[in-house]
PDB file of N, CA and C in Angstrom:
ATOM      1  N   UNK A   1      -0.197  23.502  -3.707  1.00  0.00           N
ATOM      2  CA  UNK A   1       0.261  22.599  -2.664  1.00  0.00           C
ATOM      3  C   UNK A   1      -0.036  21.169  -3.082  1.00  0.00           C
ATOM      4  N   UNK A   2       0.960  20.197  -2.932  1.00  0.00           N
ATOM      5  CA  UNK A   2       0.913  18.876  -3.265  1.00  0.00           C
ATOM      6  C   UNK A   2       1.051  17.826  -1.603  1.00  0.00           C
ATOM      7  N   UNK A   3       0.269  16.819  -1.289  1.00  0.00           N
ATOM      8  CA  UNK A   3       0.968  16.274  -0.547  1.00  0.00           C
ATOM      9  C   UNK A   3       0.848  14.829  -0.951  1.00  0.00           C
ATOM     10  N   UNK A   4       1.763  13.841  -0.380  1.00  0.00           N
ATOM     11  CA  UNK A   4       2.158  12.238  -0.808  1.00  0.00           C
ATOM     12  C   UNK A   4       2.355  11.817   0.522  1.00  0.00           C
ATOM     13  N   UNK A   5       1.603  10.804   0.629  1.00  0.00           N
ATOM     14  CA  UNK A   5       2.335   9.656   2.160  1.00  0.00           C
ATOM     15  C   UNK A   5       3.329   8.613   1.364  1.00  0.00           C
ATOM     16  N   UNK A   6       4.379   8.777   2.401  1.00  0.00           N
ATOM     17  CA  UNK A   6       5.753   7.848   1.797  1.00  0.00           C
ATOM     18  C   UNK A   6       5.698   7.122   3.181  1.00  0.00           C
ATOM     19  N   UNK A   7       6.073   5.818   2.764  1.00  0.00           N
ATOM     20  CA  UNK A   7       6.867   5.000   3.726  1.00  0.00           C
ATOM     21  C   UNK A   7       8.196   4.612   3.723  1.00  0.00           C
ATOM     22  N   UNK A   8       9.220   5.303   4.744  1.00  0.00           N
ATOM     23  CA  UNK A   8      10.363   5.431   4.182  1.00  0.00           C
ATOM     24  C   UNK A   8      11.106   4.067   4.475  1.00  0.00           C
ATOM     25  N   UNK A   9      12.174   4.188   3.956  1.00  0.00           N
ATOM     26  CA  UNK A   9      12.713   2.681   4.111  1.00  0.00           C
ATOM     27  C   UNK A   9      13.907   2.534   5.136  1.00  0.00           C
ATOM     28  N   UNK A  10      13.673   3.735   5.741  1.00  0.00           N
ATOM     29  CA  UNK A  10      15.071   3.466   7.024  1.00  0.00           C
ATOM     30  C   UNK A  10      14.843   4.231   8.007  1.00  0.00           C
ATOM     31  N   UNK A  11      15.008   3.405   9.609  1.00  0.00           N
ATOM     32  CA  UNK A  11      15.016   4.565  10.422  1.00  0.00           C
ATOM     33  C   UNK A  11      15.708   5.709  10.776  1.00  0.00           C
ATOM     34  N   UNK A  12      15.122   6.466  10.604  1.00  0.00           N
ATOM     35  CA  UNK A  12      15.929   7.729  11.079  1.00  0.00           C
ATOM     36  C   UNK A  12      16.203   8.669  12.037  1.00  0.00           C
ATOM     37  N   UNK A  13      15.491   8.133  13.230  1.00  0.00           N
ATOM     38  CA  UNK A  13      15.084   8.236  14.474  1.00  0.00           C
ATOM     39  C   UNK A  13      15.778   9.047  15.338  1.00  0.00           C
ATOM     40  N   UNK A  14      17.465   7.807  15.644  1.00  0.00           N
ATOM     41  CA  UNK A  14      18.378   8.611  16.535  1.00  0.00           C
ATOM     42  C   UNK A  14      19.565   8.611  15.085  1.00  0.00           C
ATOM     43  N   UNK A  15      19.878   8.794  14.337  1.00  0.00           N
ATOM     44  CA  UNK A  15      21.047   8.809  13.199  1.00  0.00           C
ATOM     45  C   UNK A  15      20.832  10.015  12.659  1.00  0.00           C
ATOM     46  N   UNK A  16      22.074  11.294  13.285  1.00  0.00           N
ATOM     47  CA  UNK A  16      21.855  12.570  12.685  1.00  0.00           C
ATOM     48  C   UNK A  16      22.250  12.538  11.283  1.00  0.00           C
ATOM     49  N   UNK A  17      22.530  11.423  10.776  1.00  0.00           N
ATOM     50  CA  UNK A  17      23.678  11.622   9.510  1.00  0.00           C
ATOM     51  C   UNK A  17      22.467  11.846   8.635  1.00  0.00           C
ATOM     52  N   UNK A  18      21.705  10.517   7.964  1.00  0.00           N
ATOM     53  CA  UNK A  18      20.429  10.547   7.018  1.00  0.00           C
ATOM     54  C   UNK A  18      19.588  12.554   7.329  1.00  0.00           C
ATOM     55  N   UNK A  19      19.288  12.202   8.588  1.00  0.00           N
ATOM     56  CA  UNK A  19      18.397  13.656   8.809  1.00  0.00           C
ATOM     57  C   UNK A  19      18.879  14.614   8.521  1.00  0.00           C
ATOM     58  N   UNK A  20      20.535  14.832   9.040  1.00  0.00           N
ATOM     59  CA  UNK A  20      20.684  16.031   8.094  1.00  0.00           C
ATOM     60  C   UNK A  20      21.133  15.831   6.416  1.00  0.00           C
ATOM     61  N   UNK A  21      21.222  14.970   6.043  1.00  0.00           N
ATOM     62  CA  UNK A  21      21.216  14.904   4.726  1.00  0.00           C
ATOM     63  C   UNK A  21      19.724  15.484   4.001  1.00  0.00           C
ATOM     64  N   UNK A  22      18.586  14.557   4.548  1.00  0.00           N
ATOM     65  CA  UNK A  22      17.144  15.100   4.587  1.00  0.00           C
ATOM     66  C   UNK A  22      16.783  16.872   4.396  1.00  0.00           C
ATOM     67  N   UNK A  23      17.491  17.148   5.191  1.00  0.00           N
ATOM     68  CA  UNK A  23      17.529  18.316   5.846  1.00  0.00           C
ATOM     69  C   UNK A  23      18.132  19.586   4.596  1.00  0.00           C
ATOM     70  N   UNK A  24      19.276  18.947   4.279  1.00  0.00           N
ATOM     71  CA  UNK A  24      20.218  19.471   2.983  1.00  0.00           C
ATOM     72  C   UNK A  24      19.204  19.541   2.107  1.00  0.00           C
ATOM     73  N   UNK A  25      18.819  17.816   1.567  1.00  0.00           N
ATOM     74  CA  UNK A  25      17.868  18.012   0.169  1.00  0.00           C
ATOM     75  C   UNK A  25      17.025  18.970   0.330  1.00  0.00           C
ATOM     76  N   UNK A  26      16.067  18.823   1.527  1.00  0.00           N
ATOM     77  CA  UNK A  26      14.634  19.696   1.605  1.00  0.00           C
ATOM     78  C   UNK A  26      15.031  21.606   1.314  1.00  0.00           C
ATOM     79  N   UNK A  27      16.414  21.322   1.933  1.00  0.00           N
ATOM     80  CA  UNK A  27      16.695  23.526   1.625  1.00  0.00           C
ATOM     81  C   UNK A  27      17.139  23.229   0.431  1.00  0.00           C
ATOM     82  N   UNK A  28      17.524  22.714  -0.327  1.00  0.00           N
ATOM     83  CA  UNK A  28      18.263  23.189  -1.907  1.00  0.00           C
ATOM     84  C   UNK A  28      16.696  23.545  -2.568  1.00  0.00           C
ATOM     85  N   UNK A  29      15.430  23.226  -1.942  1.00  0.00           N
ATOM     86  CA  UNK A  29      14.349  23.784  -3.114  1.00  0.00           C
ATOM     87  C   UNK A  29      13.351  25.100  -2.638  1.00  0.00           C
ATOM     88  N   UNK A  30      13.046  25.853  -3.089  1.00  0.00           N
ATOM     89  CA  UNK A  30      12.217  26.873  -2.557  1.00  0.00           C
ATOM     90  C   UNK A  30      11.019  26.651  -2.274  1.00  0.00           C
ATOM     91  N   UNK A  31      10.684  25.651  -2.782  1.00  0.00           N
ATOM     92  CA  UNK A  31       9.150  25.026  -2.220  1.00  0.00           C
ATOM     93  C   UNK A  31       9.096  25.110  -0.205  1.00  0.00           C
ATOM     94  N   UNK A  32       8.111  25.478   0.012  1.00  0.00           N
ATOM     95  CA  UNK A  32       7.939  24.652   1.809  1.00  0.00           C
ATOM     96  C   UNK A  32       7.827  23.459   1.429  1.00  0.00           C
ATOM     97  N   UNK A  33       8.714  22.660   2.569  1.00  0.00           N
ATOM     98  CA  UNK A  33       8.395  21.209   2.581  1.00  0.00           C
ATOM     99  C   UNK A  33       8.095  20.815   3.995  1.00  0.00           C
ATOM    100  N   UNK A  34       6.910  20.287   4.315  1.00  0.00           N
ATOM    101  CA  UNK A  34       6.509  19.985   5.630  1.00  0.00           C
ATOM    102  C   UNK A  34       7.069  18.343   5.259  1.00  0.00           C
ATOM    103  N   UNK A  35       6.456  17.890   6.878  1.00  0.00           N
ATOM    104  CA  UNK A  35       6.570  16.476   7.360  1.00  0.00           C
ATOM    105  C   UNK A  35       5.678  16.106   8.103  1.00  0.00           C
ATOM    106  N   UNK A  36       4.357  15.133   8.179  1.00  0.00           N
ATOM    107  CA  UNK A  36       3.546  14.795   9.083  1.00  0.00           C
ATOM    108  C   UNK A  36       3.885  13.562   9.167  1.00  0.00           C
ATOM    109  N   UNK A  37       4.133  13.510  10.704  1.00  0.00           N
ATOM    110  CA  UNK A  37       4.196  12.281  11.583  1.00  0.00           C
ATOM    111  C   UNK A  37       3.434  11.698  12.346  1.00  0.00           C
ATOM    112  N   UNK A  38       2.056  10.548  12.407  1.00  0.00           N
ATOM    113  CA  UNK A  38       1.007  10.563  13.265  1.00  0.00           C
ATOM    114  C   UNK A  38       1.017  12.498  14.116  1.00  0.00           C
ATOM    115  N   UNK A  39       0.580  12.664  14.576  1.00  0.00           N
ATOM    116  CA  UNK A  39       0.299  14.222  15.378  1.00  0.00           C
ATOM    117  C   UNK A  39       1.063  15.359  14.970  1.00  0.00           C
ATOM    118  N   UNK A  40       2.195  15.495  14.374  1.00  0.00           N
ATOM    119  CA  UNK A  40       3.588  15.891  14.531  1.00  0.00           C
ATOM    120  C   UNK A  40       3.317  16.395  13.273  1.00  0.00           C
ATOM    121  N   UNK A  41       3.474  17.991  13.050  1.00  0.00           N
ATOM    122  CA  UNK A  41       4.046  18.480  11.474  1.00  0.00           C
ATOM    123  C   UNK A  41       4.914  19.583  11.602  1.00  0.00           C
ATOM    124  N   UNK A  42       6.262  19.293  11.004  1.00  0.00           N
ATOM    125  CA  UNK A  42       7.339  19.938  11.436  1.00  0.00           C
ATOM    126  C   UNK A  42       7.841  20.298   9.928  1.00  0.00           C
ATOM    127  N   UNK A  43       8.585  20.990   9.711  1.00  0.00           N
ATOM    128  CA  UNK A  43       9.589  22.095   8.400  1.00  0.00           C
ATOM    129  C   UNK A  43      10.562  20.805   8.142  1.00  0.00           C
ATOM    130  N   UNK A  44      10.444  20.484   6.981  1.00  0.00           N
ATOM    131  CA  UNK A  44      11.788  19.276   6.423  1.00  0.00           C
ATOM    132  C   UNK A  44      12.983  20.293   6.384  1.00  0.00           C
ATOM    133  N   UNK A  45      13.360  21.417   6.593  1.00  0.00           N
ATOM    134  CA  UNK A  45      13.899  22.061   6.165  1.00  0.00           C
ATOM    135  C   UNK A  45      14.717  22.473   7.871  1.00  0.00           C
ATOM    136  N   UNK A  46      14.269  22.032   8.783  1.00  0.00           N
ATOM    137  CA  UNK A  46      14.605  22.055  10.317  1.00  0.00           C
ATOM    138  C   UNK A  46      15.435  20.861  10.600  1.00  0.00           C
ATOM    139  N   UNK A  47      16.594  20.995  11.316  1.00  0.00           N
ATOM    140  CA  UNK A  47      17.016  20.150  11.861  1.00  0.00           C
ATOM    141  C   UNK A  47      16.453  19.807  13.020  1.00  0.00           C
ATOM    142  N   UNK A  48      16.403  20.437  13.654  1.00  0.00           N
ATOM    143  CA  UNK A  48      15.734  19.974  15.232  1.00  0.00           C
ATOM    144  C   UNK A  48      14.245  19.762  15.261  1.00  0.00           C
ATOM    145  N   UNK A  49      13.702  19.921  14.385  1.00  0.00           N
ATOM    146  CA  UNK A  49      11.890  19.616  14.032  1.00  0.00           C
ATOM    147  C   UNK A  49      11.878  18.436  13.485  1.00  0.00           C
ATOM    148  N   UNK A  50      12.971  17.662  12.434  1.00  0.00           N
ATOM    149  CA  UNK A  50      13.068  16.574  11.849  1.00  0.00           C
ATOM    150  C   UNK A  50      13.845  15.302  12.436  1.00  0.00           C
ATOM    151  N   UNK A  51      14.569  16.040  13.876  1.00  0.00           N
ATOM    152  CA  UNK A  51      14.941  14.665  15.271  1.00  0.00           C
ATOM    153  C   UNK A  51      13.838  14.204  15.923  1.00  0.00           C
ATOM    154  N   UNK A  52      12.857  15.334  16.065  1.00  0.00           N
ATOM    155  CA  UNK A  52      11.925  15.416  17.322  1.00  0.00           C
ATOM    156  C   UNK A  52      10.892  14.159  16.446  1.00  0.00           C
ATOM    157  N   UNK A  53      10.856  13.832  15.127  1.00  0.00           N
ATOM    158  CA  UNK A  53       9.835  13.184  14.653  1.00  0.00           C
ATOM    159  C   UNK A  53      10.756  11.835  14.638  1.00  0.00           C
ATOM    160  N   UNK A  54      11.602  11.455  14.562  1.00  0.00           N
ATOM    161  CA  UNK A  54      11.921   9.986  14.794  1.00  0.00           C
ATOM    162  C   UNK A  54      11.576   9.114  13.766  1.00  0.00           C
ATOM    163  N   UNK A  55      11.770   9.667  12.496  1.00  0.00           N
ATOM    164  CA  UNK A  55      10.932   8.440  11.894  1.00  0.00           C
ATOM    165  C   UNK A  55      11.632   7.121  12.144  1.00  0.00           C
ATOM    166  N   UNK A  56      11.049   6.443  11.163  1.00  0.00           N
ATOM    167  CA  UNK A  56      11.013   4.723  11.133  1.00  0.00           C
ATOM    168  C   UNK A  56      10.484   4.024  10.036  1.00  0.00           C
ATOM    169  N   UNK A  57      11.199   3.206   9.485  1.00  0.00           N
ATOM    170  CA  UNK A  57      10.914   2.437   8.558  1.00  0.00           C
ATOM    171  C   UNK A  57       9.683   1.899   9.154  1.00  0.00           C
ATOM    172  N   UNK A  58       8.766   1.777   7.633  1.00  0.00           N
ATOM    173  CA  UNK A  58       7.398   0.992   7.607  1.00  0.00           C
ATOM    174  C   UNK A  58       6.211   2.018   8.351  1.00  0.00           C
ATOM    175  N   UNK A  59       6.457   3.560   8.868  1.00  0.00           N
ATOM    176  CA  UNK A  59       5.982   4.250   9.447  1.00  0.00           C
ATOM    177  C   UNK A  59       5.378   5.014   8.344  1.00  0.00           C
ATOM    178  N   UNK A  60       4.251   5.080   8.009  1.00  0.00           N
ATOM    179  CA  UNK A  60       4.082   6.134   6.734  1.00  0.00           C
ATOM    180  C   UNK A  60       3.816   7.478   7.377  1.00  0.00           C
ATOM    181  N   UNK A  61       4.574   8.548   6.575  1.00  0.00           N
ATOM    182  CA  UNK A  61       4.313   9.974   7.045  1.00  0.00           C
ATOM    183  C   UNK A  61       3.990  10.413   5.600  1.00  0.00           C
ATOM    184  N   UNK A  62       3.120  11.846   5.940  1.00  0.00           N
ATOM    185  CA  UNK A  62       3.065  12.485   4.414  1.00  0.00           C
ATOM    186  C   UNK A  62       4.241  13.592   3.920  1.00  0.00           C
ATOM    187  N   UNK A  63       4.621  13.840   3.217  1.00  0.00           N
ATOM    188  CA  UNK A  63       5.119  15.166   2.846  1.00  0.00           C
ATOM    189  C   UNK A  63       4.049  16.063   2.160  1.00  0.00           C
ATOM    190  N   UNK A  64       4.793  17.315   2.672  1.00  0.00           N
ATOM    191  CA  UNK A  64       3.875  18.361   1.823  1.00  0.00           C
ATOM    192  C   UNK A  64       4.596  19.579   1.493  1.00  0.00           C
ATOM    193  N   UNK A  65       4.401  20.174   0.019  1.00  0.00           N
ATOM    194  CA  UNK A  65       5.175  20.727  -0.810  1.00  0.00           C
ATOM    195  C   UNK A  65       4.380  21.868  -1.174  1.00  0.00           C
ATOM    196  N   UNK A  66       5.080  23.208  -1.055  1.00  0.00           N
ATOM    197  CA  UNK A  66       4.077  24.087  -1.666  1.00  0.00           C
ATOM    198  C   UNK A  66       5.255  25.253  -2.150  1.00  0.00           C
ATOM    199  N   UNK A  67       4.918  25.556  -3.583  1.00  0.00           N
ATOM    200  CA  UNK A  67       5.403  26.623  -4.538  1.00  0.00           C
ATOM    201  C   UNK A  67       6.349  26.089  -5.697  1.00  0.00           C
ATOM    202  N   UNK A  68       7.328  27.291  -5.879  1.00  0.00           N
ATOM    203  CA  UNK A  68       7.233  26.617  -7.310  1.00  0.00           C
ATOM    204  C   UNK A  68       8.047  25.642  -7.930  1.00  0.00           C
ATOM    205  N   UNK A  69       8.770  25.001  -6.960  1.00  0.00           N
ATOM    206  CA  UNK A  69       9.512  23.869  -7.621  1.00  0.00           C
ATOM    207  C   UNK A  69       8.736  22.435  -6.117  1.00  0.00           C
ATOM    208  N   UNK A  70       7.600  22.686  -6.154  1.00  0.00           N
ATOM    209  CA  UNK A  70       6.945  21.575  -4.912  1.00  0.00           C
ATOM    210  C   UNK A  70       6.882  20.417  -5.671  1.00  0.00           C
ATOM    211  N   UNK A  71       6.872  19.718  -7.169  1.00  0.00           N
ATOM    212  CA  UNK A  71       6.629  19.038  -8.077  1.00  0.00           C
ATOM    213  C   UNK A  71       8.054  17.692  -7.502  1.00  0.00           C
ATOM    214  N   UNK A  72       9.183  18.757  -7.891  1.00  0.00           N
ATOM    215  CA  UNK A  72      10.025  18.078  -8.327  1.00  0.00           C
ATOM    216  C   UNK A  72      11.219  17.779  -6.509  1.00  0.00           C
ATOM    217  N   UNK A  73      10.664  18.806  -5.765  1.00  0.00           N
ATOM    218  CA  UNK A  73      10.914  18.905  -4.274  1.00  0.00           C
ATOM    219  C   UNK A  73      10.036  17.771  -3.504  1.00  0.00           C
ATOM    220  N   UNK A  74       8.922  17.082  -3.799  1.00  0.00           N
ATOM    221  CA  UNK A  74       8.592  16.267  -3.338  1.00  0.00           C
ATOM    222  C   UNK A  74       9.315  14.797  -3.942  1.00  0.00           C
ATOM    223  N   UNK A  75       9.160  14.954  -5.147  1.00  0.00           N
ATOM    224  CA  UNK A  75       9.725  13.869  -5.738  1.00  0.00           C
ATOM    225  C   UNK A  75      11.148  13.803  -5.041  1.00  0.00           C
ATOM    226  N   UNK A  76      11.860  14.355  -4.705  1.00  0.00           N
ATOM    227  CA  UNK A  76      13.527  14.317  -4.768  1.00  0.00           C
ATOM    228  C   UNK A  76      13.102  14.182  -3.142  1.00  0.00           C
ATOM    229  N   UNK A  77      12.510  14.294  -1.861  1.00  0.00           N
ATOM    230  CA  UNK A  77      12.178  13.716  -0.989  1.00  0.00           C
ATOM    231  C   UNK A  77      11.438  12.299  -1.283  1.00  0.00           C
ATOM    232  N   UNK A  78      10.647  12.036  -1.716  1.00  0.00           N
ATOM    233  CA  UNK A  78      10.238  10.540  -1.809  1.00  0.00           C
ATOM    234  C   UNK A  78      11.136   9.798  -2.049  1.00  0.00           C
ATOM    235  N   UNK A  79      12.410   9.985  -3.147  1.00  0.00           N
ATOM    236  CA  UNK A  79      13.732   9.126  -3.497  1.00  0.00           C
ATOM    237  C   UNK A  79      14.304   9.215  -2.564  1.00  0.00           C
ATOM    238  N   UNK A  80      14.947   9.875  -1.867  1.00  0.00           N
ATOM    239  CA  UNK A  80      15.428  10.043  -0.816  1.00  0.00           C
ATOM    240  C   UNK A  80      15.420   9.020   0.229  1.00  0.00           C
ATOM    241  N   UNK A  81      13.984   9.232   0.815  1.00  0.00           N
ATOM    242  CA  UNK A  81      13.127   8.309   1.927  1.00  0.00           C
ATOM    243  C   UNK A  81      13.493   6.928   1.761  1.00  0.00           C
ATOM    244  N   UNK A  82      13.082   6.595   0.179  1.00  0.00           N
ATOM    245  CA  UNK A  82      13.031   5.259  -0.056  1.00  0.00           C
ATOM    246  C   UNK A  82      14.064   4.547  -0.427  1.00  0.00           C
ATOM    247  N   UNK A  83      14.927   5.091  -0.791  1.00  0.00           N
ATOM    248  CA  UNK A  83      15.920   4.720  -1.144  1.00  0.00           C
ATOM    249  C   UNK A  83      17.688   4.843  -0.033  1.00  0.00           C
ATOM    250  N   UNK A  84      16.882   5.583   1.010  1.00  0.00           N
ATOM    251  CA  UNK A  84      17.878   5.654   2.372  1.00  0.00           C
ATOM    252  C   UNK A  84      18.482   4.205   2.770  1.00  0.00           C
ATOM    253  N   UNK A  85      17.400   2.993   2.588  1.00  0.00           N
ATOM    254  CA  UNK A  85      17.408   1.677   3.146  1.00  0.00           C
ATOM    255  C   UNK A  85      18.716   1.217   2.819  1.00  0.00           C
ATOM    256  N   UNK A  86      19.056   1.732   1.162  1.00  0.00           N
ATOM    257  CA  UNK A  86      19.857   0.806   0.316  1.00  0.00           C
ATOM    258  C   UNK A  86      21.347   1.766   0.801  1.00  0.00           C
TER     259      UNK A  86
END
């Protein structure tokens, strides 16, 4: 198990479009990929677990990755996050 706090660069709060994109990346890997949000740890891999958290730019949450592609499944969420802004 790996985990990373990212601060992502766009809100994603009420915009189903980014989340389920989020949502896409996180199932193409077999790793679990969680999401902690201050209190909140929900399945990146959920649509309706990944509305209920609202993120927000400048909000740092962690991800967390576990099995056997969690390496390269976190990484391809951190690009993601940060690069949503642009």
């Amino acid at each position: 198990m790996i985990k990373k706090t990212i601060t992502p660069g766009h809100n994603f709060g009420s915009e189903a479009k980014p989340v389920a994109m989020l949502v896409q990346l996180a199932s193409r890997f077999k790793s679990s990929i969680y999401i902690e949000s201050e209190d909140a740890k929900v399945n990146a891999k959920s649509i309706m677990g990944m509305m209920t958290l609202a993120l927000k730019s400048g909000n740092a949450i962690t991800v967390i990755a576990e099995g056997d592609d969690e390496h390269t499944a976190l990484q391809g969420i951190e690009d993601y996050l940060c690069e949503a802004a642009g």
